[in-house]
PDB file of N, CA and C in Angstrom:
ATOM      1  N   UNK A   1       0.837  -1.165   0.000  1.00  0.00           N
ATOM      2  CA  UNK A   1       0.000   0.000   0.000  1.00  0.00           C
ATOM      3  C   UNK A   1       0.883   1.228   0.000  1.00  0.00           C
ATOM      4  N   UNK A   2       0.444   2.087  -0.903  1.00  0.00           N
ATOM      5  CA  UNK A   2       1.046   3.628  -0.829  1.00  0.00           C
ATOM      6  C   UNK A   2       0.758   4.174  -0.220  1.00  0.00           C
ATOM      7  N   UNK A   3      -0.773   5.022  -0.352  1.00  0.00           N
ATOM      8  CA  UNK A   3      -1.413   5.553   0.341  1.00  0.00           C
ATOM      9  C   UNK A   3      -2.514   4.828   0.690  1.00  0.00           C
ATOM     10  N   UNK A   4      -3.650   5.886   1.595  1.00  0.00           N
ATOM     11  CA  UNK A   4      -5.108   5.592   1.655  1.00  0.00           C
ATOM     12  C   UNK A   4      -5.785   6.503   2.483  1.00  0.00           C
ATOM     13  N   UNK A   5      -7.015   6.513   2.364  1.00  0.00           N
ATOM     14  CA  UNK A   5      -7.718   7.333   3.298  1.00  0.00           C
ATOM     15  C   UNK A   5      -8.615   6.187   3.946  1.00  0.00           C
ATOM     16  N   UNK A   6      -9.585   6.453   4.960  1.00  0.00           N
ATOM     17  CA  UNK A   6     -10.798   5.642   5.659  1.00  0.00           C
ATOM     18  C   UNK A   6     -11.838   6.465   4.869  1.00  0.00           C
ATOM     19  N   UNK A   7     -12.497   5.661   4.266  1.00  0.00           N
ATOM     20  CA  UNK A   7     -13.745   5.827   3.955  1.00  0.00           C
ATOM     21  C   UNK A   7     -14.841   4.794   4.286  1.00  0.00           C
ATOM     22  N   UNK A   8     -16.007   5.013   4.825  1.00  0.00           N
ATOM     23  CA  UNK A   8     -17.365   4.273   4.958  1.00  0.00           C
ATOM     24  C   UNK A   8     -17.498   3.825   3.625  1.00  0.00           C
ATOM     25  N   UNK A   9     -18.365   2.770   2.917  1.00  0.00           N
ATOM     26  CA  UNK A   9     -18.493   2.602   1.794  1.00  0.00           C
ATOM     27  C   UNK A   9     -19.697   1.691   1.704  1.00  0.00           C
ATOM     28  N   UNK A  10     -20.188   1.120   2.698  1.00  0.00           N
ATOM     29  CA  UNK A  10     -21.248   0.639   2.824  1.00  0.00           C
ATOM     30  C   UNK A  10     -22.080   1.052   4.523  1.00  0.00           C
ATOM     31  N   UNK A  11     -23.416   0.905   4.764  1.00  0.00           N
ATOM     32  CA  UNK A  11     -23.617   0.853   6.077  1.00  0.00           C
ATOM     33  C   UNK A  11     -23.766  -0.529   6.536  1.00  0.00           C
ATOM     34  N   UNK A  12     -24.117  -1.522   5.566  1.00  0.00           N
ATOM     35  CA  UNK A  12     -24.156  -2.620   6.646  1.00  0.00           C
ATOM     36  C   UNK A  12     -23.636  -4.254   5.412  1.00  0.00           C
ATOM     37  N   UNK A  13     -23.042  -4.848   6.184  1.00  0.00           N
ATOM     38  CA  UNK A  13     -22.696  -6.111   5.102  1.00  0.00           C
ATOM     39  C   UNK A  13     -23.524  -6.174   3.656  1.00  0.00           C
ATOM     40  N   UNK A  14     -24.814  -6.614   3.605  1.00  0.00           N
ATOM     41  CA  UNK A  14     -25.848  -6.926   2.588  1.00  0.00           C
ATOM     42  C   UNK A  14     -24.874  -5.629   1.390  1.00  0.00           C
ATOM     43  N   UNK A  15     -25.532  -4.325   2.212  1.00  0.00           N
ATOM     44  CA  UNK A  15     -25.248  -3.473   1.085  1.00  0.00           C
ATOM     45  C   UNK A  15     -23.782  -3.601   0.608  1.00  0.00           C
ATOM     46  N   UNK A  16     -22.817  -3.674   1.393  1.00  0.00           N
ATOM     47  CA  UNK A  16     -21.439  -4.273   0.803  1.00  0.00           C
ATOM     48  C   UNK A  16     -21.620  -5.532  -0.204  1.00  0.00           C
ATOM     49  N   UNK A  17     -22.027  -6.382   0.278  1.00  0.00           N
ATOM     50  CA  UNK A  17     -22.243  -7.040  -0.927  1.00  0.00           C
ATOM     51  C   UNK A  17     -22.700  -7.266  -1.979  1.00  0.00           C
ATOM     52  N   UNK A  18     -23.686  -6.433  -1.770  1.00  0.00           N
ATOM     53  CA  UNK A  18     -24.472  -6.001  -2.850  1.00  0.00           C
ATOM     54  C   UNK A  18     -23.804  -5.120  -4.109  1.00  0.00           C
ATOM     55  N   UNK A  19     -22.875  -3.879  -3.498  1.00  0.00           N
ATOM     56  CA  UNK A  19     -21.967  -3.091  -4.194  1.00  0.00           C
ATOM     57  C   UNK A  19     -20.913  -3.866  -5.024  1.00  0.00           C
ATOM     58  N   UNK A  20     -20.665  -4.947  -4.508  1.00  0.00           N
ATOM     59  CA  UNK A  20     -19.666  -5.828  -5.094  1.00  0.00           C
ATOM     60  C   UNK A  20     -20.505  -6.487  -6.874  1.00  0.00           C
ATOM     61  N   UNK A  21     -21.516  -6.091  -6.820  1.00  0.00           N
ATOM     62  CA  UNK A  21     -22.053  -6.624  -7.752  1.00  0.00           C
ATOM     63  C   UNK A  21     -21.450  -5.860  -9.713  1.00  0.00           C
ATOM     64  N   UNK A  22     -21.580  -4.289  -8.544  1.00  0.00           N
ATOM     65  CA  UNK A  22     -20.586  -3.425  -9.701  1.00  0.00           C
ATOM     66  C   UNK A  22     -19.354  -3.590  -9.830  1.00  0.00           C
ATOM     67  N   UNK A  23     -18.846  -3.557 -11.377  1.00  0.00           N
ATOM     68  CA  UNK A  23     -16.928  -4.197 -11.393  1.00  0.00           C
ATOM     69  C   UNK A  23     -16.235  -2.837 -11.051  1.00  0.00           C
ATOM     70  N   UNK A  24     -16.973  -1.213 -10.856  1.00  0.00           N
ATOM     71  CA  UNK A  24     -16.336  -0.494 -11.111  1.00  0.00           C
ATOM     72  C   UNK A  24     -16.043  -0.478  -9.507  1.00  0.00           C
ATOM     73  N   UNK A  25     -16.912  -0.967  -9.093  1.00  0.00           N
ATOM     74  CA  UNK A  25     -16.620  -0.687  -7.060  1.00  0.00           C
ATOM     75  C   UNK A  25     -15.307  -1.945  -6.911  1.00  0.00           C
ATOM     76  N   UNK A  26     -15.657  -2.952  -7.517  1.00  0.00           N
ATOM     77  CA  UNK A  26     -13.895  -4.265  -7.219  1.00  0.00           C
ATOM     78  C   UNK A  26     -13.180  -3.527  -7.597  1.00  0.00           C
ATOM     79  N   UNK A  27     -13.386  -3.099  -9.044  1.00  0.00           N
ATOM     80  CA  UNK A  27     -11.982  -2.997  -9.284  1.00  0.00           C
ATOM     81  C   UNK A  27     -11.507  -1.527  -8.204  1.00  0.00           C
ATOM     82  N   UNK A  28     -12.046  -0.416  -7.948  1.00  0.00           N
ATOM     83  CA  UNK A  28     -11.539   0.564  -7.054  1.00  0.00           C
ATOM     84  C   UNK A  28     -11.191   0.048  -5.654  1.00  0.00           C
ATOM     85  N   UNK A  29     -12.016  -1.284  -5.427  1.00  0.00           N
ATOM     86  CA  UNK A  29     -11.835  -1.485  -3.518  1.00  0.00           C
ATOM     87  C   UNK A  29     -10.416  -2.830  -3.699  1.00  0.00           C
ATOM     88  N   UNK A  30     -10.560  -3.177  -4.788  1.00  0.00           N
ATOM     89  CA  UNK A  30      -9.419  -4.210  -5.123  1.00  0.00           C
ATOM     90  C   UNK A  30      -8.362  -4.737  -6.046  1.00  0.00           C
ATOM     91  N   UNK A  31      -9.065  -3.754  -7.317  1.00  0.00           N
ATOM     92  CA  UNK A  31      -7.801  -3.773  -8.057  1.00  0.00           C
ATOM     93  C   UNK A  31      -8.197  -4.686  -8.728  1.00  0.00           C
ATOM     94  N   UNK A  32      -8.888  -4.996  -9.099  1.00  0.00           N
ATOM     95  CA  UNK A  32      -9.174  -6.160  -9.849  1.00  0.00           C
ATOM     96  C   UNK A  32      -8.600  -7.220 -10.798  1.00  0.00           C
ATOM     97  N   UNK A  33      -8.485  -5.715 -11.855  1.00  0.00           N
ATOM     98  CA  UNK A  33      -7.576  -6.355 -13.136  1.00  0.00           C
ATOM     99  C   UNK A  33      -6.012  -6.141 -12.725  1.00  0.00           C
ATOM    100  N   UNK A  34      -5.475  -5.585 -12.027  1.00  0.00           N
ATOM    101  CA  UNK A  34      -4.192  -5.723 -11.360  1.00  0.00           C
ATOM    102  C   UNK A  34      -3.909  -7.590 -10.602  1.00  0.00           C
ATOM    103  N   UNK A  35      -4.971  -7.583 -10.393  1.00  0.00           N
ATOM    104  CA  UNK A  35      -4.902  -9.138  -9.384  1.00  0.00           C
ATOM    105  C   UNK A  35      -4.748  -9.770 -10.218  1.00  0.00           C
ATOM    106  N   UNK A  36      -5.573 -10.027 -11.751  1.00  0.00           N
ATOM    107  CA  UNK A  36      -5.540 -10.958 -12.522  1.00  0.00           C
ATOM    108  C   UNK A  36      -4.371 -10.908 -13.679  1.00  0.00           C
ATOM    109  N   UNK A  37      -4.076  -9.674 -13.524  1.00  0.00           N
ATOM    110  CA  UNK A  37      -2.772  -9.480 -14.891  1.00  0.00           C
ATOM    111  C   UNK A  37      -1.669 -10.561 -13.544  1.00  0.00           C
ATOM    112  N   UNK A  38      -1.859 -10.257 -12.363  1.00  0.00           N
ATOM    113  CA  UNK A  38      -0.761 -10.662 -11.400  1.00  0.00           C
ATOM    114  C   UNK A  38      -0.663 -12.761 -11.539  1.00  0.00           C
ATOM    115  N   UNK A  39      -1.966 -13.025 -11.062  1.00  0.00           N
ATOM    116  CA  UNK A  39      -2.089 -14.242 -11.509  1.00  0.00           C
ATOM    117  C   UNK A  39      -1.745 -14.931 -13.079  1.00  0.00           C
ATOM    118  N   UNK A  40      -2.012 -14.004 -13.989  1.00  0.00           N
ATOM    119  CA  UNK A  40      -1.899 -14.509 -14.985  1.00  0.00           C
ATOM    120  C   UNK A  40      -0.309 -14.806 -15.509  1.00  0.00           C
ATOM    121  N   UNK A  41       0.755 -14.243 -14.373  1.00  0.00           N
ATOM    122  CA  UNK A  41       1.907 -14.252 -14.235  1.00  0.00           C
ATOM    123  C   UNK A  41       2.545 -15.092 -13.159  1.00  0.00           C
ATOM    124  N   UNK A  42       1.344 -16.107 -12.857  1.00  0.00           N
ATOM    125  CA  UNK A  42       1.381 -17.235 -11.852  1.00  0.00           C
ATOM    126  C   UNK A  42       1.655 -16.690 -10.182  1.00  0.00           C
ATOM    127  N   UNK A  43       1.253 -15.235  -9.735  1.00  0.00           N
ATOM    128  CA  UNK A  43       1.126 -15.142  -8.247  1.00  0.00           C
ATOM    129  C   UNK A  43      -0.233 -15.224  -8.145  1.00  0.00           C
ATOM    130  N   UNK A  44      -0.531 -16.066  -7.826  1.00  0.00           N
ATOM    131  CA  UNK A  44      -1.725 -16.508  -6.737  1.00  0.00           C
ATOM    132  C   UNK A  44      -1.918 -16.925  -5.436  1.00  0.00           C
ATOM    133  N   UNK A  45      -1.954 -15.552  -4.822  1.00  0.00           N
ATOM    134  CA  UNK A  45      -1.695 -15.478  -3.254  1.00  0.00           C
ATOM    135  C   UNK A  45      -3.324 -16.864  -2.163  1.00  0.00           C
ATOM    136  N   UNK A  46      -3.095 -17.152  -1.558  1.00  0.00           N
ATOM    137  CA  UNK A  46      -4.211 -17.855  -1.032  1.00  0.00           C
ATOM    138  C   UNK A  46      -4.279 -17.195   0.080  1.00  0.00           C
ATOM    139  N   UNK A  47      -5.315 -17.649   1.657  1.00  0.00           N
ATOM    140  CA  UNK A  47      -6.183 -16.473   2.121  1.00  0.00           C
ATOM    141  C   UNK A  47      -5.248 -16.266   3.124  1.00  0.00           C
ATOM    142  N   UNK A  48      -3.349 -16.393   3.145  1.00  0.00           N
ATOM    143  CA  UNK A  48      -3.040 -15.925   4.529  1.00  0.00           C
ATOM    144  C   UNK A  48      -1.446 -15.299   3.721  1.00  0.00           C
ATOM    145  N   UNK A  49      -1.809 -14.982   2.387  1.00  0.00           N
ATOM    146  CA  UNK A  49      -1.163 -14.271   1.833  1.00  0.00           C
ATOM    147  C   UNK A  49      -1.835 -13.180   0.932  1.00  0.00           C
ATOM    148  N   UNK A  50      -0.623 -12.374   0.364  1.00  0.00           N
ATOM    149  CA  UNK A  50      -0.932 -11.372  -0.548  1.00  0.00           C
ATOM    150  C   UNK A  50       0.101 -11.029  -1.460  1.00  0.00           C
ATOM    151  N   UNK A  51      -0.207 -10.123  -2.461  1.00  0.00           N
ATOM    152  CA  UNK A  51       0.850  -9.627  -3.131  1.00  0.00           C
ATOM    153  C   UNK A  51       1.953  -8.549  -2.792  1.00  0.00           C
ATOM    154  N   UNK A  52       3.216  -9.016  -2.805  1.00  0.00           N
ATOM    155  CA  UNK A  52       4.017  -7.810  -1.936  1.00  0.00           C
ATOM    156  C   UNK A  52       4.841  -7.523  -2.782  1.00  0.00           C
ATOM    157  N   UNK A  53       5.270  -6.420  -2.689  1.00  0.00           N
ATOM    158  CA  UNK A  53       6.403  -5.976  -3.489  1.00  0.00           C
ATOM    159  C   UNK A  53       7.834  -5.847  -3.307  1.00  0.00           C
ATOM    160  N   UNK A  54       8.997  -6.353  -3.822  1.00  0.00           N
ATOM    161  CA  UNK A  54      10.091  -6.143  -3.642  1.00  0.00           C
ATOM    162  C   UNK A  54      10.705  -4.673  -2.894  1.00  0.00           C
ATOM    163  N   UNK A  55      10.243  -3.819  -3.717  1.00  0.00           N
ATOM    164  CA  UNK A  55      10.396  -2.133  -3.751  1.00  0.00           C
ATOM    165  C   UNK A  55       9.115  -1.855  -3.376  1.00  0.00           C
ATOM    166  N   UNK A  56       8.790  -1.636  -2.001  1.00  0.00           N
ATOM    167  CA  UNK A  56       7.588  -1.129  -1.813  1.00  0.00           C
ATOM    168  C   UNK A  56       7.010   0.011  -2.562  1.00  0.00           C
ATOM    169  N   UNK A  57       5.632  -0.418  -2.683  1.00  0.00           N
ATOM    170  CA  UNK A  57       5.222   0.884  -3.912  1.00  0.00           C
ATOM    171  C   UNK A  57       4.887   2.453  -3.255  1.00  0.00           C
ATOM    172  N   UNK A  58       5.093   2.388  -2.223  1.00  0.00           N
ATOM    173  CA  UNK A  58       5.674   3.846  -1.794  1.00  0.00           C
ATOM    174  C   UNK A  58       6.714   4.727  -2.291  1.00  0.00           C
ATOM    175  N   UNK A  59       7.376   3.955  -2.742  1.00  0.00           N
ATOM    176  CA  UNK A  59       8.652   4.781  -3.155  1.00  0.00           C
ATOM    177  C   UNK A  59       8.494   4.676  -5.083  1.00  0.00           C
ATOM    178  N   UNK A  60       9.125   5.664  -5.872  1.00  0.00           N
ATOM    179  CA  UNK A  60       8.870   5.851  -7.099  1.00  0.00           C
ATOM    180  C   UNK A  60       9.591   4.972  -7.721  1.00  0.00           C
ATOM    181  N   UNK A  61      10.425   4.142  -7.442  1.00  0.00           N
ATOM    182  CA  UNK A  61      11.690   3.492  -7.666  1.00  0.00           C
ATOM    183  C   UNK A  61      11.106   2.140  -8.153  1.00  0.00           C
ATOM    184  N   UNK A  62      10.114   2.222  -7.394  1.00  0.00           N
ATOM    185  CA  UNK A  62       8.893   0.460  -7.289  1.00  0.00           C
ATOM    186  C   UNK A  62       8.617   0.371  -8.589  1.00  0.00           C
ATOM    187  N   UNK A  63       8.434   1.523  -9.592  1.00  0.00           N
ATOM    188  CA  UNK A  63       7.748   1.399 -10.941  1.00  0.00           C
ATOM    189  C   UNK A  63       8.456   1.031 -11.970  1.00  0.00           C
ATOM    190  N   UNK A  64       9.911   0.944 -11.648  1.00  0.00           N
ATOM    191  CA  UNK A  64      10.684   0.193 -12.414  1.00  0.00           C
ATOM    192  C   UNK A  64      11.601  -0.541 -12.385  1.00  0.00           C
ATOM    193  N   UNK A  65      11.215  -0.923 -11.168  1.00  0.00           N
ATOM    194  CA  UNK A  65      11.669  -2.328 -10.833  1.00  0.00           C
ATOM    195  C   UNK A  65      11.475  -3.831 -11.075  1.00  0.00           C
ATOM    196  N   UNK A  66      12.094  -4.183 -12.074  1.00  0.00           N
ATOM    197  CA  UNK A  66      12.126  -5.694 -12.821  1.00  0.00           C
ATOM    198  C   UNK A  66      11.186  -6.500 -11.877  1.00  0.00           C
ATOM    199  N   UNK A  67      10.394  -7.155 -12.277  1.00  0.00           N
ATOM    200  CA  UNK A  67       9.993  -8.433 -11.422  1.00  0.00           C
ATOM    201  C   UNK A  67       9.671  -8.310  -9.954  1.00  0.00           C
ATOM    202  N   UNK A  68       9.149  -6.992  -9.989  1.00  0.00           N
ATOM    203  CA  UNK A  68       8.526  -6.367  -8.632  1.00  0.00           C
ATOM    204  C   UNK A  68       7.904  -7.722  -7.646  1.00  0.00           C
ATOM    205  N   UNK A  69       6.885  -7.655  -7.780  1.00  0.00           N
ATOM    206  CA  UNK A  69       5.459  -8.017  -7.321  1.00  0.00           C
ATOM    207  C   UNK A  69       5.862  -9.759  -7.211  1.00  0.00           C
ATOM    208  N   UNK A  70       5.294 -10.163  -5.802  1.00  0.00           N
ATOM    209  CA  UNK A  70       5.669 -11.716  -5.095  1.00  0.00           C
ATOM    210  C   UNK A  70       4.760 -12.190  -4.777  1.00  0.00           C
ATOM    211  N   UNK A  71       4.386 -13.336  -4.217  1.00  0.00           N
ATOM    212  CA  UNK A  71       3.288 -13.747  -3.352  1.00  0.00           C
ATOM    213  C   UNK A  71       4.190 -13.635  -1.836  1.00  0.00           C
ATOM    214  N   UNK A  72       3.645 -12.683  -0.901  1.00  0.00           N
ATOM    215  CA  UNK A  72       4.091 -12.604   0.526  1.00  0.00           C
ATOM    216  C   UNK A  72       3.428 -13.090   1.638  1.00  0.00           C
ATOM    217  N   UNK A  73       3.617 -13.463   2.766  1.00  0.00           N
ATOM    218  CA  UNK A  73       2.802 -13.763   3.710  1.00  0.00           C
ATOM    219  C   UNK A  73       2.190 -12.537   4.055  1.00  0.00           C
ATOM    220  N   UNK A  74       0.699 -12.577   4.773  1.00  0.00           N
ATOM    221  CA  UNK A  74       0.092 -11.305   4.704  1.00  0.00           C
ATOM    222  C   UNK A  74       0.153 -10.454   5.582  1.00  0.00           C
ATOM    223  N   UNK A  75       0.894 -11.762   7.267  1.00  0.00           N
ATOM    224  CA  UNK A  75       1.013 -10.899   8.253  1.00  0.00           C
ATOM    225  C   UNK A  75       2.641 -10.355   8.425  1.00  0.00           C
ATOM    226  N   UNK A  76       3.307 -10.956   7.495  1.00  0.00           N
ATOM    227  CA  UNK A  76       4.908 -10.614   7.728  1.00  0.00           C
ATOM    228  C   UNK A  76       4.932  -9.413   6.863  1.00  0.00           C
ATOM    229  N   UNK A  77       4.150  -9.339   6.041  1.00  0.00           N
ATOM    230  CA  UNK A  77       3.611  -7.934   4.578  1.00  0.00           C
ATOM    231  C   UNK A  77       3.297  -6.703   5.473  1.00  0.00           C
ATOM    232  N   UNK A  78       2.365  -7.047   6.212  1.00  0.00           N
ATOM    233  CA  UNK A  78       1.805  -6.233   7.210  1.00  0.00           C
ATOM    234  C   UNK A  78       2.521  -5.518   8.519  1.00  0.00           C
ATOM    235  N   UNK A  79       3.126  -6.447   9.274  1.00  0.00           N
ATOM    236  CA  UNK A  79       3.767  -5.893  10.120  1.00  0.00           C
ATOM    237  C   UNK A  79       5.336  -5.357   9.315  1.00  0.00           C
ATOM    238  N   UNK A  80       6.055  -5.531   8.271  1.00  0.00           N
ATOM    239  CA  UNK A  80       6.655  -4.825   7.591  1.00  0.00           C
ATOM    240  C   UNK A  80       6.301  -3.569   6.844  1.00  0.00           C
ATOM    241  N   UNK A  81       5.134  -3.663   6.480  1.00  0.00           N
ATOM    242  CA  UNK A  81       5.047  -2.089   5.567  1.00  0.00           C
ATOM    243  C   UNK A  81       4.332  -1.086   6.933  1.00  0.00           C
ATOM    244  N   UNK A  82       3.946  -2.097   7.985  1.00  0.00           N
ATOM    245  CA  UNK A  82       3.432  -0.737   9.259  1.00  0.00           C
ATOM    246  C   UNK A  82       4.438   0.120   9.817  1.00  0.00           C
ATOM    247  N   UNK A  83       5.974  -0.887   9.962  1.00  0.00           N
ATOM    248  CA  UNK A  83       6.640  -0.211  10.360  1.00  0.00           C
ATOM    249  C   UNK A  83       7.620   0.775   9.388  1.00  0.00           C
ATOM    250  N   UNK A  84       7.918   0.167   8.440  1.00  0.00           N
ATOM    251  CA  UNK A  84       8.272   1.129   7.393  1.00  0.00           C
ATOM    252  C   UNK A  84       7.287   2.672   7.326  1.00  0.00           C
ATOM    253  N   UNK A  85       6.412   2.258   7.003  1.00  0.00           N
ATOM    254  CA  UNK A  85       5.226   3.630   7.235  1.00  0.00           C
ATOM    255  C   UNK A  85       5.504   3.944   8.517  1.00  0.00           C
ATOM    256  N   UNK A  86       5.554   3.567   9.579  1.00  0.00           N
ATOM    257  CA  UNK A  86       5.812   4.458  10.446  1.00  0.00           C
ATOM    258  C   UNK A  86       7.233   5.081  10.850  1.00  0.00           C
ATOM    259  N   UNK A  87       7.776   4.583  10.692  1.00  0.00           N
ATOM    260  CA  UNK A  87       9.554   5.380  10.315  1.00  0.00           C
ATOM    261  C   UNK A  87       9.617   6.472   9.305  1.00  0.00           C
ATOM    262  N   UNK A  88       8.310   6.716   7.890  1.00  0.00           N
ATOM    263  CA  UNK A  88       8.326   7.807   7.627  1.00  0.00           C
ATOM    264  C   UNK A  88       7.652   8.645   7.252  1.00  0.00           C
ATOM    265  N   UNK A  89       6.519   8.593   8.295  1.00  0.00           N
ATOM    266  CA  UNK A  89       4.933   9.206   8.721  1.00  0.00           C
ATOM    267  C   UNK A  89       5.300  10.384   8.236  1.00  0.00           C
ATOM    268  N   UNK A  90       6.287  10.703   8.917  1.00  0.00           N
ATOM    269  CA  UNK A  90       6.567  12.413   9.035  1.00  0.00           C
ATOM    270  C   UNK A  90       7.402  13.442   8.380  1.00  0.00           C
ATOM    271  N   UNK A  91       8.029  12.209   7.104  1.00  0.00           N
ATOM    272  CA  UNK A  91       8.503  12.785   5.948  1.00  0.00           C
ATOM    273  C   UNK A  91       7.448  13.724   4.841  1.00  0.00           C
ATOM    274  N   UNK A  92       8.402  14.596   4.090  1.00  0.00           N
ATOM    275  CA  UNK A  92       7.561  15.310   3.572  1.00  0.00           C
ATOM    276  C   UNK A  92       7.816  14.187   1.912  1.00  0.00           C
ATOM    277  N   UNK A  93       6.592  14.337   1.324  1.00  0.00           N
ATOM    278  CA  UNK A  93       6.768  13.490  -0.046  1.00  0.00           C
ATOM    279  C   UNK A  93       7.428  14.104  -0.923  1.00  0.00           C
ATOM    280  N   UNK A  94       8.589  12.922  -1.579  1.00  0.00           N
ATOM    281  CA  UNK A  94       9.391  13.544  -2.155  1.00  0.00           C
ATOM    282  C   UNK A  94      11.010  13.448  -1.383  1.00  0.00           C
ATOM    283  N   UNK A  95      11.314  13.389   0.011  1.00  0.00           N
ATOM    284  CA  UNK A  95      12.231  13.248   0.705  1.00  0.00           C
ATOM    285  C   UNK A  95      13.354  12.243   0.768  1.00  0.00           C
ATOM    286  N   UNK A  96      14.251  12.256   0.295  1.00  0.00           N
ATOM    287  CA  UNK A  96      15.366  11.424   0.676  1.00  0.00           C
ATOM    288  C   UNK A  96      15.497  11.092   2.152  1.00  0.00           C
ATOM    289  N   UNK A  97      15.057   9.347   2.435  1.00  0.00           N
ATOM    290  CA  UNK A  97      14.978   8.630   3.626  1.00  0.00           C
ATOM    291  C   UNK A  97      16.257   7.790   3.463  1.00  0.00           C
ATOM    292  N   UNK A  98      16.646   7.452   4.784  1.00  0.00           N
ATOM    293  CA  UNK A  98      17.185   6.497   4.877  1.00  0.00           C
ATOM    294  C   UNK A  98      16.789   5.705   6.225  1.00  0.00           C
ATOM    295  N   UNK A  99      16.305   4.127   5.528  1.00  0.00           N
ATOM    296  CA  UNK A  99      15.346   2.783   6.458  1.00  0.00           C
ATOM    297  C   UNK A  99      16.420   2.717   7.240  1.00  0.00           C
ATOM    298  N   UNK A 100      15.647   1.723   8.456  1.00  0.00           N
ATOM    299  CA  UNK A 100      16.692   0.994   9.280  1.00  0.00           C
ATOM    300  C   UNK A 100      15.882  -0.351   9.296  1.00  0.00           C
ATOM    301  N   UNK A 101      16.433  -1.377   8.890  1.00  0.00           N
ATOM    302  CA  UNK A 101      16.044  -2.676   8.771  1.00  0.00           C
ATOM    303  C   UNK A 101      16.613  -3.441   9.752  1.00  0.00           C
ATOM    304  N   UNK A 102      15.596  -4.229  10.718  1.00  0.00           N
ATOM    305  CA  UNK A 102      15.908  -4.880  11.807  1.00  0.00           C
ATOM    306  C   UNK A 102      15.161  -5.207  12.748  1.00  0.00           C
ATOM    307  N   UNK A 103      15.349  -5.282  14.303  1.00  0.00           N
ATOM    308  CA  UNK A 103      14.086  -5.494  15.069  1.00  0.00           C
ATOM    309  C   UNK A 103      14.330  -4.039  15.563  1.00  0.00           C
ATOM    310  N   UNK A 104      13.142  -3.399  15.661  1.00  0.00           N
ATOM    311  CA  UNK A 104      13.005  -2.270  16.405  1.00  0.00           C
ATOM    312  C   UNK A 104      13.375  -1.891  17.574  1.00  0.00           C
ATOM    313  N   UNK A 105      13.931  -0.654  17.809  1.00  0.00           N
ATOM    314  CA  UNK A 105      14.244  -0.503  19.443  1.00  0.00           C
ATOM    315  C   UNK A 105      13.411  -1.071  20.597  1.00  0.00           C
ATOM    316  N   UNK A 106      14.187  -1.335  21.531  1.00  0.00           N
ATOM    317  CA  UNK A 106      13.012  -1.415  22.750  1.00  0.00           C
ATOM    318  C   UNK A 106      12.353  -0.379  23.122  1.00  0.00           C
ATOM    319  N   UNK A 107      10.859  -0.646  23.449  1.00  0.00           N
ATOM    320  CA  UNK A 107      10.107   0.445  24.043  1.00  0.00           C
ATOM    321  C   UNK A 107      10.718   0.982  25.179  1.00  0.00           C
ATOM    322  N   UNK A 108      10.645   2.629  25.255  1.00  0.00           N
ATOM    323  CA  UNK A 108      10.605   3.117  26.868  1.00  0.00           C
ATOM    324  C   UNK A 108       9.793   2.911  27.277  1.00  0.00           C
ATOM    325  N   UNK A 109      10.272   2.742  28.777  1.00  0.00           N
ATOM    326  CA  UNK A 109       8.994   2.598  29.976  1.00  0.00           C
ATOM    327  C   UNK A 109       8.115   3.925  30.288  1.00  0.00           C
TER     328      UNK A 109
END
């Protein structure tokens, strides 16, 4: 994930599912044809994975990067791009970062 905002998009399940009926709401809530160009390149993530990227697509660098896109585990995906995002919440876009890859400091008490 790059970005995102929170948006409501349904009030209650039914109507969520119901919305799913339009391709223009998948493909905006999921990408649709991104998933299937992805599969059709043999990643087919199953339900405790996802698609991850080498070069996270945060950075501009991701877009041309050979052979990006993997099948990742969803919670090792997850707790990696949270903390990455949070190491640079507070950059301005556009900024030359430099990561620190590892286990995170210990909390203060």
């Amino acid at each position: 994930m790059g970005d995102g905002t929170l948006t409501e998009i349904a009030e209650s399940e039914a109507i969520f599912d119901h919305s799913l009926e339009e391709s223009a709401n998948r493909e905006l809530w999921f990408a649709e044809q991104q998933l299937e160009a992805f599969a059709g390149r043999g990643l087919k993530p199953n339900d405790r994975q996802c698609i991850g990227f080498k070069v996270p697509v945060i950075f501009a660098e991701s877009a041309s990067a050979p052979n990006n896109a993997y099948v990742a585990d969803l919670y090792e995906q997850v707790s990696f791009l949270g903390d990455l995002h949070r190491q640079i919440a507070d950059e301005p876009s556009g900024a030359k970062i430099r990561l620190k890859v590892g286990q995170p400091p210990p909390k203060s008490q």
